[in-house]
N, C-alpha and C. Protein backbone atom coordinates (compact mmCIF):
# COMPACT_ATOMS: atom_id res chain seq x y z
N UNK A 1 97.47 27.47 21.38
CA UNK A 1 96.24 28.27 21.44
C UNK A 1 95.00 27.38 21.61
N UNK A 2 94.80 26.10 21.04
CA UNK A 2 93.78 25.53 20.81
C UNK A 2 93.53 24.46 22.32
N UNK A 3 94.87 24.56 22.60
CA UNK A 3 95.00 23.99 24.09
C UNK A 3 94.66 24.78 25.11
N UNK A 4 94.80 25.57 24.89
CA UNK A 4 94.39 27.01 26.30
C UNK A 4 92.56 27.15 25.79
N UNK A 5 91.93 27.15 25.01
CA UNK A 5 90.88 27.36 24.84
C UNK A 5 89.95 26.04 25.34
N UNK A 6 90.80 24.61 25.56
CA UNK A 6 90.11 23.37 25.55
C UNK A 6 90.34 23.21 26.83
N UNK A 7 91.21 24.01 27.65
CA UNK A 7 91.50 24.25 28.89
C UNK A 7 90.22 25.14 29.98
N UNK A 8 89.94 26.41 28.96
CA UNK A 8 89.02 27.38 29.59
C UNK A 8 87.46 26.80 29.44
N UNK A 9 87.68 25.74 29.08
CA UNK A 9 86.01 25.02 28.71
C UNK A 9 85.85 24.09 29.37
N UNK A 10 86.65 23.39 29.86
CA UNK A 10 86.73 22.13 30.78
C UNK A 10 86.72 22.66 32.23
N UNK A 11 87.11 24.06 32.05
CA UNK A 11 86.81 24.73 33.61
C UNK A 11 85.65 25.26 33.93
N UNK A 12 85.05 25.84 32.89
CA UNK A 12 83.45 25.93 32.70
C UNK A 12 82.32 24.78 32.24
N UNK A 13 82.50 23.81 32.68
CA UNK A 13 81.91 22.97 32.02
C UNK A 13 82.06 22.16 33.38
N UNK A 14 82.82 21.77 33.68
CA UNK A 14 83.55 21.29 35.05
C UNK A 14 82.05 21.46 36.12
N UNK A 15 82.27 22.86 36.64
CA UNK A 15 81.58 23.33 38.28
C UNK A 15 80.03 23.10 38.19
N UNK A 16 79.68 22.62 36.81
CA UNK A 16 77.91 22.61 36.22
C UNK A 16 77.69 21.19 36.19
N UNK A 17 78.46 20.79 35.89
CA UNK A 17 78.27 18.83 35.84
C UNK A 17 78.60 19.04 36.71
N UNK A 18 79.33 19.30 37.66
CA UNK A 18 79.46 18.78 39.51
C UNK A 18 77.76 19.09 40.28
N UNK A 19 77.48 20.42 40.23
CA UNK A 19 76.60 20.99 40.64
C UNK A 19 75.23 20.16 40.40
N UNK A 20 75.42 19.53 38.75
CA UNK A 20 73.91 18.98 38.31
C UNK A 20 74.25 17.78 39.25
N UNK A 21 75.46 17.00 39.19
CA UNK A 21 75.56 15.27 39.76
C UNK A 21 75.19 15.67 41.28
N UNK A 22 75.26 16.99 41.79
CA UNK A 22 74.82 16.95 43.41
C UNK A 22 73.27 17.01 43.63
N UNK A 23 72.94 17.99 42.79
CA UNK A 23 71.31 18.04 42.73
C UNK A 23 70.63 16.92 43.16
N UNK A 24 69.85 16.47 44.20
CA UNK A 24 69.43 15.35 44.23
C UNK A 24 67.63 15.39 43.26
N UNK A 25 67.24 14.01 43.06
CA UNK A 25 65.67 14.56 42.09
C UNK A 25 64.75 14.82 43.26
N UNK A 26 63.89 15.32 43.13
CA UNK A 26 62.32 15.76 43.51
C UNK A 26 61.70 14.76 44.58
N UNK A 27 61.26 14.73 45.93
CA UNK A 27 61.34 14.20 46.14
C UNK A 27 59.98 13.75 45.67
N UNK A 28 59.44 12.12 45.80
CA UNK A 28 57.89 11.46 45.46
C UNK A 28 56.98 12.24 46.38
N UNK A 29 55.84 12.32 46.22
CA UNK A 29 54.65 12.66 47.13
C UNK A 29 54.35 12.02 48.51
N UNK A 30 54.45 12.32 49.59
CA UNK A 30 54.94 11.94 50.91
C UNK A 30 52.76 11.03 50.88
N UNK A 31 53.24 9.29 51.13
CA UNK A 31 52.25 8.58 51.45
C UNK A 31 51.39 9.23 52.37
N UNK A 32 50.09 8.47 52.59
CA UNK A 32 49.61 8.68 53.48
C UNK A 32 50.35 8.43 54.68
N UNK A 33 49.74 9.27 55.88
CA UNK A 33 50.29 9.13 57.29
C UNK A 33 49.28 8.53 58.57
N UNK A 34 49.47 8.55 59.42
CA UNK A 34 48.88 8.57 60.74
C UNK A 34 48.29 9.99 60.64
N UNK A 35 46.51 10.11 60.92
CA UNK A 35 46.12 11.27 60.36
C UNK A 35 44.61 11.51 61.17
N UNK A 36 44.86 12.95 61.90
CA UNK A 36 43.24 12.95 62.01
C UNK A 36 42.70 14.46 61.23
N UNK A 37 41.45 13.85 60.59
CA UNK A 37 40.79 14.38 59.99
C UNK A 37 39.00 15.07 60.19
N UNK A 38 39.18 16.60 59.54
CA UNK A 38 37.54 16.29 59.86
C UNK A 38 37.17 16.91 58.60
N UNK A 39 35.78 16.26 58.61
CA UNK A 39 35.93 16.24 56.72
C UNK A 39 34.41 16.69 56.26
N UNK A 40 33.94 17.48 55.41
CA UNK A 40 32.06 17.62 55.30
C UNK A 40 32.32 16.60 54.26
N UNK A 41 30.71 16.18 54.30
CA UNK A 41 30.56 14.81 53.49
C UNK A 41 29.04 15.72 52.81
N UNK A 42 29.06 14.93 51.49
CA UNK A 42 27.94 15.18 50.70
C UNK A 42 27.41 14.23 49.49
N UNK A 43 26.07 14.04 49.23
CA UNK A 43 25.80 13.08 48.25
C UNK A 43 24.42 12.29 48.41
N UNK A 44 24.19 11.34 47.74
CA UNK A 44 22.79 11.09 48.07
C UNK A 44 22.50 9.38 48.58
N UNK A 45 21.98 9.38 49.85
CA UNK A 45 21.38 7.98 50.47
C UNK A 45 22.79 7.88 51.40
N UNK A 46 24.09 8.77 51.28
CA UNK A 46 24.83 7.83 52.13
C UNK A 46 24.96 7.94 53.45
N UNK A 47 26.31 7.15 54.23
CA UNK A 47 25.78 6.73 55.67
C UNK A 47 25.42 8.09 56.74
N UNK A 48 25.83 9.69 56.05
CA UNK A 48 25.30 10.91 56.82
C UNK A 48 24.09 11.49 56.40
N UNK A 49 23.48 10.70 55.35
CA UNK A 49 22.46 11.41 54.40
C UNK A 49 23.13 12.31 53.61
N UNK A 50 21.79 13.17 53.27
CA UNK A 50 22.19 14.40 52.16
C UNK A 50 23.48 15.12 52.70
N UNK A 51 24.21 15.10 53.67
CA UNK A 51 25.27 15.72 53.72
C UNK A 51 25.32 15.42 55.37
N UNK A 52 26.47 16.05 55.51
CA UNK A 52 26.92 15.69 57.50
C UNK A 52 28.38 15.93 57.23
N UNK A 53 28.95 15.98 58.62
CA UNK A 53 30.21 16.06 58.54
C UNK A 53 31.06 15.15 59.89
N UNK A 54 32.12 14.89 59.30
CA UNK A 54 32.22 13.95 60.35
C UNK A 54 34.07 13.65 61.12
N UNK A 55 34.37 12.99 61.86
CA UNK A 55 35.79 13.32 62.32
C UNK A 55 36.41 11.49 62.02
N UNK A 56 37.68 12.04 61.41
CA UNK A 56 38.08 10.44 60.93
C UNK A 56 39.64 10.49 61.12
N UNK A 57 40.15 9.00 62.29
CA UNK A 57 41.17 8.85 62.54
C UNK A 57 41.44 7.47 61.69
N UNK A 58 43.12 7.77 61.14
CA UNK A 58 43.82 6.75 60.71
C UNK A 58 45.09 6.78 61.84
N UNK A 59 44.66 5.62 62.48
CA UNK A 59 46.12 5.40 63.49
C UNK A 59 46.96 4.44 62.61
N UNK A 60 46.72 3.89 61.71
CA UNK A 60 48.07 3.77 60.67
C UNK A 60 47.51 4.08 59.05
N UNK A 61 48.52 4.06 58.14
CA UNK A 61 48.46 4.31 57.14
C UNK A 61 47.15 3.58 56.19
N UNK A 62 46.81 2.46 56.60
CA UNK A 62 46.11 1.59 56.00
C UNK A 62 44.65 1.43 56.74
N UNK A 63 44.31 2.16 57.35
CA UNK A 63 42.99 1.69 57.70
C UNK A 63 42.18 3.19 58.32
N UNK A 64 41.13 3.74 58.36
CA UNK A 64 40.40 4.42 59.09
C UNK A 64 39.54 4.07 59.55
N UNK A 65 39.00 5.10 60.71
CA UNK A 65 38.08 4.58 61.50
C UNK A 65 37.39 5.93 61.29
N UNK A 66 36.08 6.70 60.98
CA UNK A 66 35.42 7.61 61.42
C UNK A 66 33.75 7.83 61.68
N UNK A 67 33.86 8.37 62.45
CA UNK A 67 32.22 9.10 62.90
C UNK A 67 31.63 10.37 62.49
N UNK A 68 30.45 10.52 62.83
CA UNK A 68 29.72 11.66 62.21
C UNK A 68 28.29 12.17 62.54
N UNK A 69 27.52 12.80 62.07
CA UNK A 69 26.27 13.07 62.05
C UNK A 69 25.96 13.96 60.55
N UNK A 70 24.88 13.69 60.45
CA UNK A 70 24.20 14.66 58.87
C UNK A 70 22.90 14.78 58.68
N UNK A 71 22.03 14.75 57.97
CA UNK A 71 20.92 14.59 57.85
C UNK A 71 20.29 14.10 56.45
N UNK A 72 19.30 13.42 56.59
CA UNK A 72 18.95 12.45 55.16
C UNK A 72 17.33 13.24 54.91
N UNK A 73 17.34 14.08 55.38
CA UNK A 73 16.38 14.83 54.89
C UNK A 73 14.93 14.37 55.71
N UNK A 74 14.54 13.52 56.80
CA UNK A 74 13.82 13.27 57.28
C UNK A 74 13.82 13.21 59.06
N UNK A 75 15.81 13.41 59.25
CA UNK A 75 16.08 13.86 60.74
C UNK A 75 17.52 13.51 60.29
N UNK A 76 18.17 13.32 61.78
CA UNK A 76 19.46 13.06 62.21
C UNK A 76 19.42 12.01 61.77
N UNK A 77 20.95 11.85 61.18
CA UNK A 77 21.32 10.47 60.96
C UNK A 77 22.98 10.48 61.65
N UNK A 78 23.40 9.23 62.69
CA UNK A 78 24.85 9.40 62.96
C UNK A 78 25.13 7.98 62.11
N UNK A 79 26.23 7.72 61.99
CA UNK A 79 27.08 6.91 61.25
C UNK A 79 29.06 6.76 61.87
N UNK A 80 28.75 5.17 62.32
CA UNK A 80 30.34 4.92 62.58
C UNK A 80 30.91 3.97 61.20
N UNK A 81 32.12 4.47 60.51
CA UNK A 81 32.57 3.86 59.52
C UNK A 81 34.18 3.72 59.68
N UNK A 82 34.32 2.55 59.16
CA UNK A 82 36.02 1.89 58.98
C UNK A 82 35.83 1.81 57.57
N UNK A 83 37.83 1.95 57.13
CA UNK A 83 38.20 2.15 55.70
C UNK A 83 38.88 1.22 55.71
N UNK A 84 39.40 0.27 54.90
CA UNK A 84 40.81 -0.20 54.75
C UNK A 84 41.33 0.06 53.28
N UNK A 85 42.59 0.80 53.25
CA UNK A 85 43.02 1.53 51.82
C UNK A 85 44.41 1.41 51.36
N UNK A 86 44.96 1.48 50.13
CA UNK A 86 46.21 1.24 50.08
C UNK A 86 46.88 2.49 50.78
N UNK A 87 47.87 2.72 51.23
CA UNK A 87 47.90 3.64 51.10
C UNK A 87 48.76 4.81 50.34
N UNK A 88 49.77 4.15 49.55
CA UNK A 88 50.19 5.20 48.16
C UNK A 88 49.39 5.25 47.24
N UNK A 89 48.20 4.30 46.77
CA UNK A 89 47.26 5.02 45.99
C UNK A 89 45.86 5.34 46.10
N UNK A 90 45.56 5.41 47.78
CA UNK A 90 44.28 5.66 48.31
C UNK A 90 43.19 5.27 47.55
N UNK A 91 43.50 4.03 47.46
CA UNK A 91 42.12 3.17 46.68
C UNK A 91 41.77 2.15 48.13
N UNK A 92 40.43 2.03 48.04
CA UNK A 92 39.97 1.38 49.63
C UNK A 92 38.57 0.91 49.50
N UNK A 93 38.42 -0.11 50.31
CA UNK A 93 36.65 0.01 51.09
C UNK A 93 36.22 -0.32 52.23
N UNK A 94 35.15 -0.09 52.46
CA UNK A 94 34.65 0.01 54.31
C UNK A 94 33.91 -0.61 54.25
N UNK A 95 33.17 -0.53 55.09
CA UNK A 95 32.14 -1.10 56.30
C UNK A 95 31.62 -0.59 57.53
N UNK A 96 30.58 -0.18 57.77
CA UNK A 96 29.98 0.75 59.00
C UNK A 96 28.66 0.73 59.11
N UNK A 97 27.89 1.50 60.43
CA UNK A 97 26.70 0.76 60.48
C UNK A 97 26.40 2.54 60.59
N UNK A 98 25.11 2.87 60.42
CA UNK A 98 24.70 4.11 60.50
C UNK A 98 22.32 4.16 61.06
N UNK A 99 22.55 4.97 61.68
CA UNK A 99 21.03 4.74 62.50
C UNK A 99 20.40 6.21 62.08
N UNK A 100 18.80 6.20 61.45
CA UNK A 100 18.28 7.53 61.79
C UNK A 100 17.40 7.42 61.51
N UNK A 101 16.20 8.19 61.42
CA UNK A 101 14.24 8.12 61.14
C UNK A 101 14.68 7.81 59.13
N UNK A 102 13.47 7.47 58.90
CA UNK A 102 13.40 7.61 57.02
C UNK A 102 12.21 6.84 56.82
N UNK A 103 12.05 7.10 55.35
CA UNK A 103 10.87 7.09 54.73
C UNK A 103 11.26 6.75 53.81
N UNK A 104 10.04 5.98 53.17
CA UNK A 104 10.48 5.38 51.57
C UNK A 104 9.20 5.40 50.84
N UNK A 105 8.74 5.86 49.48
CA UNK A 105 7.51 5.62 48.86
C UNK A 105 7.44 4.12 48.07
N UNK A 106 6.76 3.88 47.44
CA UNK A 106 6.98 2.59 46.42
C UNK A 106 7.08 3.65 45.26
N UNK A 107 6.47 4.34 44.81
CA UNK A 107 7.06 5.72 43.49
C UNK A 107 7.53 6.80 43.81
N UNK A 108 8.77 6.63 44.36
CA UNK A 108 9.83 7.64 44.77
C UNK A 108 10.54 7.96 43.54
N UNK A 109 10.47 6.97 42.72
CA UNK A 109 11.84 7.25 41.33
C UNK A 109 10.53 7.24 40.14
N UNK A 110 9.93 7.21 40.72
CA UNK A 110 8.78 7.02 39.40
C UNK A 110 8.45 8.62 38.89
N UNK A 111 8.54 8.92 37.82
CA UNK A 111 7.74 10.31 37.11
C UNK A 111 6.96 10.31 36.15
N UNK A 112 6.14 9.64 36.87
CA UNK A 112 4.64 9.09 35.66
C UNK A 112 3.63 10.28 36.43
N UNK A 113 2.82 11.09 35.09
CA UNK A 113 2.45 11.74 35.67
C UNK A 113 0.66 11.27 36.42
N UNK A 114 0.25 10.03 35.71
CA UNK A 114 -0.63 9.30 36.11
C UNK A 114 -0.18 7.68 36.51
N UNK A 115 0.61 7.52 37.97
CA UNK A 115 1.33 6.45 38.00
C UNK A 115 -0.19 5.23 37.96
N UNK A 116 0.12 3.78 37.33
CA UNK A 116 -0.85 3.05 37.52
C UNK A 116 -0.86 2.66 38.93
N UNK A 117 0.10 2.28 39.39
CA UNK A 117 -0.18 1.98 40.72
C UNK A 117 0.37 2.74 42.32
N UNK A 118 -0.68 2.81 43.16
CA UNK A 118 -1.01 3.45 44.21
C UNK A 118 0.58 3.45 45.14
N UNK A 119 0.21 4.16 45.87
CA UNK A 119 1.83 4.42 46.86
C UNK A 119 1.69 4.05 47.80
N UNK A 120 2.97 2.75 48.34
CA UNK A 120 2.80 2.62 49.99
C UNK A 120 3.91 3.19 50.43
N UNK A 121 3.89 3.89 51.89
CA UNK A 121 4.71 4.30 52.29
C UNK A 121 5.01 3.64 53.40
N UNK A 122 6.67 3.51 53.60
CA UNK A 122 7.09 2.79 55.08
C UNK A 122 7.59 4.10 55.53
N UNK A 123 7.92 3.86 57.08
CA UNK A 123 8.24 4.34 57.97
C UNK A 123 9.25 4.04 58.70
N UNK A 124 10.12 4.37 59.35
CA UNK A 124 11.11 4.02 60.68
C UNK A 124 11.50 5.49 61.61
N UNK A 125 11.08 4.90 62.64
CA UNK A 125 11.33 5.99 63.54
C UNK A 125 12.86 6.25 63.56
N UNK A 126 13.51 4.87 63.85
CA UNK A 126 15.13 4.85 63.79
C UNK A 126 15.36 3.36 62.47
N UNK A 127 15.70 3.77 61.98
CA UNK A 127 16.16 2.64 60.87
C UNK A 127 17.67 2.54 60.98
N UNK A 128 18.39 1.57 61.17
CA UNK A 128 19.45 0.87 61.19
C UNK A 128 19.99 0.59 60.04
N UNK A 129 20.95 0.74 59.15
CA UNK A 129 21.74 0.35 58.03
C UNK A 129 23.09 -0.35 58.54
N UNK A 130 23.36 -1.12 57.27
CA UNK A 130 24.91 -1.68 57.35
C UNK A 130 25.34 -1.20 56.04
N UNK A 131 26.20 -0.37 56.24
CA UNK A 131 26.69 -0.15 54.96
C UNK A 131 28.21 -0.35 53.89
N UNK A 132 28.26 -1.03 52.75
CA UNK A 132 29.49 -1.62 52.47
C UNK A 132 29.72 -0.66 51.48
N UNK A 133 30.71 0.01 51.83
CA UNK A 133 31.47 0.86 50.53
C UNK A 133 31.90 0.25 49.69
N UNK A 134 31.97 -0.31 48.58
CA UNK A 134 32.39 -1.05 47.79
C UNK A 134 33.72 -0.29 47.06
N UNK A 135 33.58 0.98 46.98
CA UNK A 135 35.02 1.64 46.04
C UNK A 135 35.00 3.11 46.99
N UNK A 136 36.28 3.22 47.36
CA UNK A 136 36.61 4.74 47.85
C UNK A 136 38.35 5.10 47.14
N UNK A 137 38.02 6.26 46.45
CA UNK A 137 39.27 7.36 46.08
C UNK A 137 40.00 8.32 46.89
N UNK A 138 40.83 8.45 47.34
CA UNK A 138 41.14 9.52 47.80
C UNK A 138 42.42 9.88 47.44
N UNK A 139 42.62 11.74 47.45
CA UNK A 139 43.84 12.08 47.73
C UNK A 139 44.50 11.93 48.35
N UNK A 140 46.17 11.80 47.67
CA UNK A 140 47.17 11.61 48.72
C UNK A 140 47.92 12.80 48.57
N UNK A 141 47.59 13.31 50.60
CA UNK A 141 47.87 15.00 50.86
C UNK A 141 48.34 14.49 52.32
N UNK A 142 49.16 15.72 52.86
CA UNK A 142 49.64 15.75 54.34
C UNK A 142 49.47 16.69 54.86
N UNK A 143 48.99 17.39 55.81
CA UNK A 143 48.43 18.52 56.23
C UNK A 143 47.58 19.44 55.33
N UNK A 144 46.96 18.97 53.95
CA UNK A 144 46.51 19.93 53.61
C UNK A 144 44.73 19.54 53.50
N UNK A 145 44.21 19.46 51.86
CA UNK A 145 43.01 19.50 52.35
C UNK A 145 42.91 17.72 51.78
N UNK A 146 42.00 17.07 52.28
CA UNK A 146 41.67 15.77 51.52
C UNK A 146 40.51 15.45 50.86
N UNK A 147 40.51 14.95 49.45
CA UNK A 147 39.27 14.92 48.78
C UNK A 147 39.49 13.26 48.78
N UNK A 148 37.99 13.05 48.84
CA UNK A 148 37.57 11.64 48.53
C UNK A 148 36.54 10.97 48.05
N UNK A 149 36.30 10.27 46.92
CA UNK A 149 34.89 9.99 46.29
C UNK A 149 34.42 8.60 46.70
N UNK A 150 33.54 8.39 46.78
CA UNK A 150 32.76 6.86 47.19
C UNK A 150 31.54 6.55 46.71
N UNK A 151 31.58 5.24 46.47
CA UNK A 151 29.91 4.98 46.35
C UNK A 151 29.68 3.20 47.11
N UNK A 152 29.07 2.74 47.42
CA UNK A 152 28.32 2.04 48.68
C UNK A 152 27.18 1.76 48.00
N UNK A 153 26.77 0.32 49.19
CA UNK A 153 25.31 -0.41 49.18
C UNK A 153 24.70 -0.32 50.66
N UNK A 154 23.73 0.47 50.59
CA UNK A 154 23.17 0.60 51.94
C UNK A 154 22.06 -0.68 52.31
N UNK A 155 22.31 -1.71 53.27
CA UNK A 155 21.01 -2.63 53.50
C UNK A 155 20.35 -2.03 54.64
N UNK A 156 19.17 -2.21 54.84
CA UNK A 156 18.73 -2.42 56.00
C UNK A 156 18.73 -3.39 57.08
N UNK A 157 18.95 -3.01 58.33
CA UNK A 157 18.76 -3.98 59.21
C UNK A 157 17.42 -4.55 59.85
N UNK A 158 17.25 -3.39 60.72
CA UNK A 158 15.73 -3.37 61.06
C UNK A 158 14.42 -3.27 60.13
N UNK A 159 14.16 -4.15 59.49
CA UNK A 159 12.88 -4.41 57.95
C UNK A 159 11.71 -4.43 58.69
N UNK A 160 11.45 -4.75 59.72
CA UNK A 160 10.01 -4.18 60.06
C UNK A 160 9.65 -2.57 60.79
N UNK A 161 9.40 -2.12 59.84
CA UNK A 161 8.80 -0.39 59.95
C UNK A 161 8.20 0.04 61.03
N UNK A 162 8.25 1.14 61.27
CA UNK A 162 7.55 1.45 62.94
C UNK A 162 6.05 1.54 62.43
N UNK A 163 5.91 2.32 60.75
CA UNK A 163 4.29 2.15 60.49
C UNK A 163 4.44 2.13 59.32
N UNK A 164 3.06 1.63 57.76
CA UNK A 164 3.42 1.49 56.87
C UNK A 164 1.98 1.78 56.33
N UNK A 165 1.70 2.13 55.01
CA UNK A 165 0.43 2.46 54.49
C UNK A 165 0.31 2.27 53.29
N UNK A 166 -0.32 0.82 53.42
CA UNK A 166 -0.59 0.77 51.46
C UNK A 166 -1.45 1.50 50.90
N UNK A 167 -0.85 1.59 49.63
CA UNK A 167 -1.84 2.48 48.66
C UNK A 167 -2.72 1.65 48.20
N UNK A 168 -3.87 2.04 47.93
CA UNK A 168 -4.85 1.46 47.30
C UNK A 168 -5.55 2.38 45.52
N UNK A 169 -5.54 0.92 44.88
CA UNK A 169 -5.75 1.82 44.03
C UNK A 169 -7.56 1.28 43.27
N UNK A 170 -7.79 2.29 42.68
CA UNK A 170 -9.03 2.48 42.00
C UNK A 170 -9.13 1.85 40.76
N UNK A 171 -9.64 0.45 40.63
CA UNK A 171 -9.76 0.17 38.87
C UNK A 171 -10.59 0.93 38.03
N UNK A 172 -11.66 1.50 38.61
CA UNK A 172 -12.68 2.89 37.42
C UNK A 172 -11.84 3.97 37.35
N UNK A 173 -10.66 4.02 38.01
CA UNK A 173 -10.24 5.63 37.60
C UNK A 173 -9.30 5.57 36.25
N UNK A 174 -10.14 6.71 35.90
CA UNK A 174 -8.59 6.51 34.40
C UNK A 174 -7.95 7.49 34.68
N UNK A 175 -7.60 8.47 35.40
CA UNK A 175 -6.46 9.04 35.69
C UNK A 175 -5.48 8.96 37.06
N UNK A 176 -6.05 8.16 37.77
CA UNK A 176 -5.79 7.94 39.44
C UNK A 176 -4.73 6.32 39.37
N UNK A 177 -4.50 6.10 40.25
CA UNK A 177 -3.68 4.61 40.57
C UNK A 177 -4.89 3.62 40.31
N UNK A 178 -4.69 2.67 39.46
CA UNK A 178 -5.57 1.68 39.45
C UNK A 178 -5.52 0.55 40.19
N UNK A 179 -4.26 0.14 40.63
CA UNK A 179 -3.98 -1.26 41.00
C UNK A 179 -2.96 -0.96 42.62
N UNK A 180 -3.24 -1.05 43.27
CA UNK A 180 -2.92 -1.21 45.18
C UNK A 180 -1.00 -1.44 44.40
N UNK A 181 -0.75 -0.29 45.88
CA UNK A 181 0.46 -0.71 46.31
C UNK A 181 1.21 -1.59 46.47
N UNK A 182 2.51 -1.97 46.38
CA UNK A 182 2.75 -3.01 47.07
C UNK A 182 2.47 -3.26 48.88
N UNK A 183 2.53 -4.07 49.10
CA UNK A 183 2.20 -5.11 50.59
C UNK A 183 3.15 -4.44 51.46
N UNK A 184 2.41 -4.03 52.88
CA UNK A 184 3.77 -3.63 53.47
C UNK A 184 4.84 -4.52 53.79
N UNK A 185 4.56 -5.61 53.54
CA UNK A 185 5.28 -6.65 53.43
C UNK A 185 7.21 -6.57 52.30
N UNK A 186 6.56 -5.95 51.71
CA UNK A 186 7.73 -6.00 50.49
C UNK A 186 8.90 -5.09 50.80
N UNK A 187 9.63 -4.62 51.75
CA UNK A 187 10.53 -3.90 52.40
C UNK A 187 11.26 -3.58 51.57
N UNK A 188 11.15 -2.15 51.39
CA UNK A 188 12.47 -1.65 50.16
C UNK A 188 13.70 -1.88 50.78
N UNK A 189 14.59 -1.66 49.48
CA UNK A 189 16.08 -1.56 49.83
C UNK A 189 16.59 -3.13 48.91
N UNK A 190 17.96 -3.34 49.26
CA UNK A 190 18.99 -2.12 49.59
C UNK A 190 19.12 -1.44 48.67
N UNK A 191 19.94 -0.32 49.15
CA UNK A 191 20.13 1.36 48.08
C UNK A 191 21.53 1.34 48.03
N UNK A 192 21.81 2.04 46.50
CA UNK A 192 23.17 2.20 46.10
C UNK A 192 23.19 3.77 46.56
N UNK A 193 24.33 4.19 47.34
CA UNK A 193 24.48 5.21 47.29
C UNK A 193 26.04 5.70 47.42
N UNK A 194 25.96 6.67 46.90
CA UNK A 194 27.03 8.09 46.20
C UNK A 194 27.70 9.42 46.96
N UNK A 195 28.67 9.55 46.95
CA UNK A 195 29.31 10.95 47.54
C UNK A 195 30.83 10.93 47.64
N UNK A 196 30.58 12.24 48.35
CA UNK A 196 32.55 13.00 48.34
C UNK A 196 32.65 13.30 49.35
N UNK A 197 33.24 14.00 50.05
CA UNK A 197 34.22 14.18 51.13
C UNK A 197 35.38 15.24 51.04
N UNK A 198 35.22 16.18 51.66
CA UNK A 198 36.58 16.91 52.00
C UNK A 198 37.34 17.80 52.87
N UNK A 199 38.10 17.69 53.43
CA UNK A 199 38.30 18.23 54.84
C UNK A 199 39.86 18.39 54.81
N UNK A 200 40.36 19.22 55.98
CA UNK A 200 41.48 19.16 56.21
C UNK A 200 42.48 18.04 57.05
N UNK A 201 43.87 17.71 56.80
CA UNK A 201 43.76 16.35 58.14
C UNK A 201 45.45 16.97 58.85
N UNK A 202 45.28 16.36 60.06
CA UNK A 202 46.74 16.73 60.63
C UNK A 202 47.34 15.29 60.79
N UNK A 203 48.62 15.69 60.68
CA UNK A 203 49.85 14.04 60.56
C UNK A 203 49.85 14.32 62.33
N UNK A 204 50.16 12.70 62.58
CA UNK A 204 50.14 12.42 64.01
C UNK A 204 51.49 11.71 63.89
N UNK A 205 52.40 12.29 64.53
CA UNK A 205 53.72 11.77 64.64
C UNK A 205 53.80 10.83 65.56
């Protein structure tokens, strides 16, 4: 009896351990691919400005190349940028050059409500940047959507301004700028700047 029962268990027990040893596991998250992408971009100072959107090919796993247009809040800005990234854990950084009009105050970040000193403003009709991404994130996705975070050092290239206007300031005023702008001489920059990215991408077989 105890043999026929150790019999009917080894037959049920049997077809489930076969079944589990066939199961193969899960497969890993399929790397990045050969991929073109088009992606809206958003954030502040970077190479599309306040936002733009732009089209970005990876002809292999490890590197992108993309373009764009956006606006920085003072006109068009286009921007060509290269990535180089791992690519199972889409950690990366670039390099690209980006062109468009802008403006800069000397108390742009300032919120004094009686600043002591006066405002110069530069100008560029087209201002030229080089810009080095220093850290980029991204998801690792295959046809679906791709998110990516970055932040960058924007320099300037072109440092002499199309026009520039020092402030001057008033030493009798006690509520006005007392003491002159800086010199148009003193060329702002470079700027740290910030943003994300996200778009859909197609695998290129």
């Amino acid at each position: 009896m105890v043999k026929r029962w150790i019999a009917v268990a080894v037959l049920l027990i049997a077809p489930s351990r076969a079944r589990a040893e066939s199961e193969e596991p899960p497969a890993p998250p399929p790397p990045r691919e050969r991929q073109l992408a088009f992606v809206l971009q958003a954030g502040a100072g970077t190479p599309l400005g306040f936002y733009g959107a732009a089209f970005e090919l990876a002809p292999v796993p490890w590197f992108v190349i993309g373009t764009g247009v956006g606006s920085n809040g003072d006109g068009a800005q286009i921007a060509l940028m290269t990535r180089a990234r791992m690519p199972e854990r889409g950690i990366g950084f670039g390099l690209g050059v980006s062109v468009g009009p802008f403006s800069h105050s000397s108390n742009a970040m300032s919120f004094d409500i009686f600043p002591k000193e006066a405002k110069t403003v530069w100008s560029w009709d087209r201002a030229a940047w080089l810009n080095l991404e220093m850290a980029s994130i991204e998801t690792a996705s295959t046809n679906t959507l791709r998110f990516r975070f970055f932040v960058g050092l924007a320099v300037l290239l072109n440092r002499t301004p199309t026009s520039c206007v020092q402030g001057r300031g008033n030493p009798s005023s006690w509520f006005g700028a007392s003491v002159d702008g800086p010199p148009c001489s003193d060329t702002p920059g470079p700027f740290l700047y910030v943003g994300a990215a996200v778009g859909p991408g197609i695998a290129i077989r």
